[in-house]
N, C-alpha and C. Protein backbone atom coordinates (compact mmCIF):
# COMPACT_ATOMS: atom_id res chain seq x y z
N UNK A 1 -98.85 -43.43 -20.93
CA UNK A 1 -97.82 -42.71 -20.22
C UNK A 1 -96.93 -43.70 -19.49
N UNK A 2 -95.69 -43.62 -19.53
CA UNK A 2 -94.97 -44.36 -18.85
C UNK A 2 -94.81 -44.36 -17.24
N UNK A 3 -94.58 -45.58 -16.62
CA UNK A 3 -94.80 -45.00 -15.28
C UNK A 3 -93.97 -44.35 -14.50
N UNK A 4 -92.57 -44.31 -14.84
CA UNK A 4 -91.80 -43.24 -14.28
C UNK A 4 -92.80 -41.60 -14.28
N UNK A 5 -93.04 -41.00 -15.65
CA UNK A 5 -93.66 -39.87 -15.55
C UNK A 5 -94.22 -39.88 -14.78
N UNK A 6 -95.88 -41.21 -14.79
CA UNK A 6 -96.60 -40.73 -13.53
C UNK A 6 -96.35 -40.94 -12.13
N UNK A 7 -95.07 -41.06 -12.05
CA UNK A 7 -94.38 -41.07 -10.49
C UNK A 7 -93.81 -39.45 -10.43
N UNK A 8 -93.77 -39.00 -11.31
CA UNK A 8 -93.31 -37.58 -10.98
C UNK A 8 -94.71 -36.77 -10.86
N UNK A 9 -95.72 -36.73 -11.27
CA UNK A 9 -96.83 -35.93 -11.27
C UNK A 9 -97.07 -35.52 -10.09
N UNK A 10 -97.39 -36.58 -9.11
CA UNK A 10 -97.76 -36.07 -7.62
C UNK A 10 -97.08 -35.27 -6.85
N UNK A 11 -95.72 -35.71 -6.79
CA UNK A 11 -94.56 -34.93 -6.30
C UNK A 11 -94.28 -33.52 -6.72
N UNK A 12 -94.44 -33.30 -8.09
CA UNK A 12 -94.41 -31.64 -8.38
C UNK A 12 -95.54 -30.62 -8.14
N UNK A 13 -96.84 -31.60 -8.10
CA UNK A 13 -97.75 -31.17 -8.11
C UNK A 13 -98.02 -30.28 -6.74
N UNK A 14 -97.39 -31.13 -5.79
CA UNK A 14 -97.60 -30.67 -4.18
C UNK A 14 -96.27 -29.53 -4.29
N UNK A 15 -95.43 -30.21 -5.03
CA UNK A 15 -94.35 -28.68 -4.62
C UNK A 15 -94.87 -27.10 -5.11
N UNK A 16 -95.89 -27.44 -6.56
CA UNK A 16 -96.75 -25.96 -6.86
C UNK A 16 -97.15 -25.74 -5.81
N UNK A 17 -98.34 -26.56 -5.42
CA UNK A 17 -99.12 -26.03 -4.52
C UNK A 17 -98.21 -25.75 -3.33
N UNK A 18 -97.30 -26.57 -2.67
CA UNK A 18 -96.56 -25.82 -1.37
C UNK A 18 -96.11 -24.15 -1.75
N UNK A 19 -95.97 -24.18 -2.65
CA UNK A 19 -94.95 -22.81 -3.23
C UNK A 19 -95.99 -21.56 -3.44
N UNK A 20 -97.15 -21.96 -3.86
CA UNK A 20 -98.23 -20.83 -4.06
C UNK A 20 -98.92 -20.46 -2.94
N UNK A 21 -99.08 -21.74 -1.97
CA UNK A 21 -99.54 -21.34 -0.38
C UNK A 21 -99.03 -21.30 0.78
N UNK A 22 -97.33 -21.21 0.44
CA UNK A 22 -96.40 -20.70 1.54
C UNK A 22 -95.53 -20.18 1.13
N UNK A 23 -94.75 -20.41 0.21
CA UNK A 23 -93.24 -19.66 -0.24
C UNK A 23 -93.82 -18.29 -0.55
N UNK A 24 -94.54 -18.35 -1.67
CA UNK A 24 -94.87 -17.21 -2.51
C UNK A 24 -95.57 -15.88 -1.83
N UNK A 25 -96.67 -16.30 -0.37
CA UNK A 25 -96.73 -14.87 0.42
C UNK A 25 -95.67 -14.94 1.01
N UNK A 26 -95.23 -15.94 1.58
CA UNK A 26 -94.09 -15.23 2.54
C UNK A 26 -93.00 -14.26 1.83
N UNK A 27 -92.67 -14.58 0.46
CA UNK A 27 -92.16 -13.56 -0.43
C UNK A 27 -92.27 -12.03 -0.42
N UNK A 28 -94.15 -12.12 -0.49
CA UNK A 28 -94.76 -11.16 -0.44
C UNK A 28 -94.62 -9.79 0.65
N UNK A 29 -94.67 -10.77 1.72
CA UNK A 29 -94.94 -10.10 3.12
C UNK A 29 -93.42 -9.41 3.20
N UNK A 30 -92.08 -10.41 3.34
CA UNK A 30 -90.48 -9.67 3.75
C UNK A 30 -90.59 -8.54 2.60
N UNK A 31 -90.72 -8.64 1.60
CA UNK A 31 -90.56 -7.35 0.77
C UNK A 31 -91.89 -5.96 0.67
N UNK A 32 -92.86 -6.57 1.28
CA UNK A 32 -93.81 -5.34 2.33
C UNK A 32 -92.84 -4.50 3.42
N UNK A 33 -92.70 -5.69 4.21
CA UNK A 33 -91.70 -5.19 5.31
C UNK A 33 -90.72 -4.55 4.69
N UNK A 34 -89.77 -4.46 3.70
CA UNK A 34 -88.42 -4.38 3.25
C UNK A 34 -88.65 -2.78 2.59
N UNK A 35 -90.24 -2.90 2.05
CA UNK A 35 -90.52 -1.37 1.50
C UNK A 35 -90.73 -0.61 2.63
N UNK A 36 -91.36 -0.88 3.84
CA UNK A 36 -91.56 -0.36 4.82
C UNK A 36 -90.03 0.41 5.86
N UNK A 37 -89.76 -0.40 5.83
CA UNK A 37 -88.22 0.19 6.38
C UNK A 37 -87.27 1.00 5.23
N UNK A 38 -87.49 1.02 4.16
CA UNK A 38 -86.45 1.24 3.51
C UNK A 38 -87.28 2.96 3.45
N UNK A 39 -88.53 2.82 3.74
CA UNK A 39 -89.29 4.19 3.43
C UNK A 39 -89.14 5.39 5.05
N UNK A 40 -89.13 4.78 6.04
CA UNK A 40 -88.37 5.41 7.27
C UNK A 40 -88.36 6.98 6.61
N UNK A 41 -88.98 7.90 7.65
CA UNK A 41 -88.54 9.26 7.54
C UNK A 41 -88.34 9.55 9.04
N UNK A 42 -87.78 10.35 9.39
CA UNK A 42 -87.65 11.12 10.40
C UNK A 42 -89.16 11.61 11.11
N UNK A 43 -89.63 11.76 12.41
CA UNK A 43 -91.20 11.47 12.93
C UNK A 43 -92.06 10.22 12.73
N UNK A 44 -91.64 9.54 11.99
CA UNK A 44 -92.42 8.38 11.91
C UNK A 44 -92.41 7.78 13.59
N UNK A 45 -93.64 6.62 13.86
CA UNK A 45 -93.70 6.37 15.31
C UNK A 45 -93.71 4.66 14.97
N UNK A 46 -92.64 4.26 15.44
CA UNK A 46 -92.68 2.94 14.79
C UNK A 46 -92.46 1.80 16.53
N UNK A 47 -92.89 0.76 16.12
CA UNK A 47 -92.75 -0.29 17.50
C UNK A 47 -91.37 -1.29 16.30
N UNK A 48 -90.49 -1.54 17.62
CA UNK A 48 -89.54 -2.64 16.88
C UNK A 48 -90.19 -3.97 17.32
N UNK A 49 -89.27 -4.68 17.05
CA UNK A 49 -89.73 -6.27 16.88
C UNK A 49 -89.62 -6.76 18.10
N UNK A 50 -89.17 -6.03 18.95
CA UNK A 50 -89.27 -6.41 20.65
C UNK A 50 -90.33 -5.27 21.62
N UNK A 51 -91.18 -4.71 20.87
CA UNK A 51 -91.90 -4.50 21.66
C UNK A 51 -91.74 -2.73 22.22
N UNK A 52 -90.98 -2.34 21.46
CA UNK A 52 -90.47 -0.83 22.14
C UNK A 52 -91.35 0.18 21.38
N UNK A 53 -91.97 1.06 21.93
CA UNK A 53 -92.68 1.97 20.97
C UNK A 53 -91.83 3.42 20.95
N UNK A 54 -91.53 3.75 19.51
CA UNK A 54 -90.55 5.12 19.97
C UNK A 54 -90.30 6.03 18.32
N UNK A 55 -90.45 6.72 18.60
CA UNK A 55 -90.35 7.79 17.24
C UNK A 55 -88.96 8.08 16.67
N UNK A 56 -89.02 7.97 15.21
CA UNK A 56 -87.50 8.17 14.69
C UNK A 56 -87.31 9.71 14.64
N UNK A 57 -85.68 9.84 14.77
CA UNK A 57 -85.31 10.88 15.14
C UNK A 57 -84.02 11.12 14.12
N UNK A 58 -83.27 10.06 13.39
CA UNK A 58 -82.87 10.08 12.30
C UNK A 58 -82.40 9.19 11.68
N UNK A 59 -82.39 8.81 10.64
CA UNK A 59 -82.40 7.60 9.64
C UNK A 59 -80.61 7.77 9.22
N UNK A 60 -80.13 6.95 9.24
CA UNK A 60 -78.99 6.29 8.09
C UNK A 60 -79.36 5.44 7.52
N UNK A 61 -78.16 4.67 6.60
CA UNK A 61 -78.22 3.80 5.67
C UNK A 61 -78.90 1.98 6.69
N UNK A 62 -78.45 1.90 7.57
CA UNK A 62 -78.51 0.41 8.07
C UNK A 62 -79.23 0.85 9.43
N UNK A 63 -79.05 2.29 10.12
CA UNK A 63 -79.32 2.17 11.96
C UNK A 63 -80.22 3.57 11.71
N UNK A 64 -80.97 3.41 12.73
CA UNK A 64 -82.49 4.43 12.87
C UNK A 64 -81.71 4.87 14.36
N UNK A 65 -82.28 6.18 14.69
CA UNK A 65 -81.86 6.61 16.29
C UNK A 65 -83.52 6.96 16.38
N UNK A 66 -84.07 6.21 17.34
CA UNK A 66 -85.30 6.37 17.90
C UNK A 66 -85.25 7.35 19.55
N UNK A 67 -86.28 8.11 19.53
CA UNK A 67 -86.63 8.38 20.72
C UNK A 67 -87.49 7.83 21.35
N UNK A 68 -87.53 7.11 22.89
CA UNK A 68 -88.42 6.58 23.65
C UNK A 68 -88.74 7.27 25.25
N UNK A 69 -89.93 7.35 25.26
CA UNK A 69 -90.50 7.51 27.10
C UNK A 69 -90.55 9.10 26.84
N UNK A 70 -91.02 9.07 27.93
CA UNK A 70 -91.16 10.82 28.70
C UNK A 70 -89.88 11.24 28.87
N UNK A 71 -88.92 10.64 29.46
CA UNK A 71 -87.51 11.63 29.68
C UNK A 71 -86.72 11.50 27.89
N UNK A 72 -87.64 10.99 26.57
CA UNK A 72 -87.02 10.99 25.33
C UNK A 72 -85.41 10.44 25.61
N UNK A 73 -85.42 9.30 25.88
CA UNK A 73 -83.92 8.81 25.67
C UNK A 73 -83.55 8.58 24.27
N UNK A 74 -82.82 8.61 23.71
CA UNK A 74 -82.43 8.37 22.62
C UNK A 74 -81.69 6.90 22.45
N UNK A 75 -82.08 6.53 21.36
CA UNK A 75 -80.75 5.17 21.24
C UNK A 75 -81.04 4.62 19.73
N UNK A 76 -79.94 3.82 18.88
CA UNK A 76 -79.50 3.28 17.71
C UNK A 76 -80.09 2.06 17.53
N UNK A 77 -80.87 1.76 16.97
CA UNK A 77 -80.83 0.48 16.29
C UNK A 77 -81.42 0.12 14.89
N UNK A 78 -80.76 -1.15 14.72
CA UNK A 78 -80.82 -1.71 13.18
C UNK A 78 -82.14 -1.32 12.56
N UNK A 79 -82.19 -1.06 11.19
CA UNK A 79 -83.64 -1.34 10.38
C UNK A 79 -84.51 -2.85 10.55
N UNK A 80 -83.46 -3.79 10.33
CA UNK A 80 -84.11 -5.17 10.55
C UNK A 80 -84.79 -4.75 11.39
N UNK A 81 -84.39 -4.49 12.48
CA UNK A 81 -85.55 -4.42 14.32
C UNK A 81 -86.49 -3.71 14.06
N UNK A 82 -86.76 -2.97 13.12
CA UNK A 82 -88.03 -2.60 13.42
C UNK A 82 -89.43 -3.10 12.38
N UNK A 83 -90.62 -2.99 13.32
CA UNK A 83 -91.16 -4.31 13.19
C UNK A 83 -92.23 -3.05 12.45
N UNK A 84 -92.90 -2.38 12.87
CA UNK A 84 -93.78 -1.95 11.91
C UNK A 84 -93.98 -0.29 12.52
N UNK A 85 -94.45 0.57 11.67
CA UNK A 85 -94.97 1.96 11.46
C UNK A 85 -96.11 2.15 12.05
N UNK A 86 -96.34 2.56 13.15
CA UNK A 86 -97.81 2.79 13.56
C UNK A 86 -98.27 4.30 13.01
N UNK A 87 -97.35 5.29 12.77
CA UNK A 87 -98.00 6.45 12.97
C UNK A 87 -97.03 7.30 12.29
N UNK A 88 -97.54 7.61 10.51
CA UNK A 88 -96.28 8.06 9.73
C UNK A 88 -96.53 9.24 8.92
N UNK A 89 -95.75 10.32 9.10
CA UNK A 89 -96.19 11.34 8.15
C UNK A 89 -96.22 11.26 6.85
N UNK A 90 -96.96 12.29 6.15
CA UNK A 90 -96.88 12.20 4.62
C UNK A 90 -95.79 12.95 4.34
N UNK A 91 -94.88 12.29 3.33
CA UNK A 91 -93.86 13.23 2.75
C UNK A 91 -94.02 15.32 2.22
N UNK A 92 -93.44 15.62 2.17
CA UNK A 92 -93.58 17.07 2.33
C UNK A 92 -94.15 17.32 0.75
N UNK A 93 -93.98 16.81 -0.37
CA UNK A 93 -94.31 17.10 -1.25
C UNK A 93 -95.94 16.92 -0.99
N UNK A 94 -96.30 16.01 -0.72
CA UNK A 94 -97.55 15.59 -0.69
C UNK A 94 -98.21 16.69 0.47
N UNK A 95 -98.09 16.91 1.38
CA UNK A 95 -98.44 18.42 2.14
C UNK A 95 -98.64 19.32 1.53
N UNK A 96 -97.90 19.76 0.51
CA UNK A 96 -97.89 20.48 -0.19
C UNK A 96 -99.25 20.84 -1.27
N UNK A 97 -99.51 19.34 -1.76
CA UNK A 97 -100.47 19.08 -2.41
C UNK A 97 -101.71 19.61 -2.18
N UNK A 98 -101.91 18.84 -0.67
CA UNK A 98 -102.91 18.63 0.21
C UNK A 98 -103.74 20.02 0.08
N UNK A 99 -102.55 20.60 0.62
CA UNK A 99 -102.94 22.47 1.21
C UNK A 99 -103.24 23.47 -0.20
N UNK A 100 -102.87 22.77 -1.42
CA UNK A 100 -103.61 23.54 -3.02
C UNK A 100 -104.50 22.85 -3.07
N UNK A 101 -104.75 22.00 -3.41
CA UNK A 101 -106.35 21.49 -3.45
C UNK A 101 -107.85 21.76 -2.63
């Protein structure tokens, strides 16, 4: 083998491995997240990415209007912001299901 080639071996070798044990979940995980928001229904009880815990109250294309606290304030913000679903209903078809079986 010539030694240029085996000057390339090591170097790609670590870029697989960087890529299979960091790029490739982190891939994984934003498009978890990305299904997660894009799935948003109305009652879902979701915390945003700062810490706010508050139930959706209605979905658009890009902004969620959450309700928060005992006096239910209402307010707008982005899908990005929200960080995860704690507490989500099943779609109505699937209710449906539930209650024939």
């Amino acid at each position: 083998m010539p030694a240029n080639i085996q000057g390339l071996i090591v170097p790609i070798a670590f870029l697989a491995i960087f890529y299979f044990l960091a790029i490739r979940p982190q891939q994984k995980r934003e498009k978890k997240v990305q299904e997660m928001r894009e799935a948003l229904r109305v009652g879902d009880k979701i915390i945003t990415i700062g810490g706010i815990y508050g139930k959706v109250v209605k979905v658009k294309e890009d902004i969620v209007t959450i309700e928060v606290g005992s006096d239910k304030v209402k307010f707008d913000i982005s899908k990005w912001a929200i960080g995860s679903v704690t507490n989500s209903k099943p779609p109505k078809k699937e209710e449906k299901n539930k209650d024939e079986k």
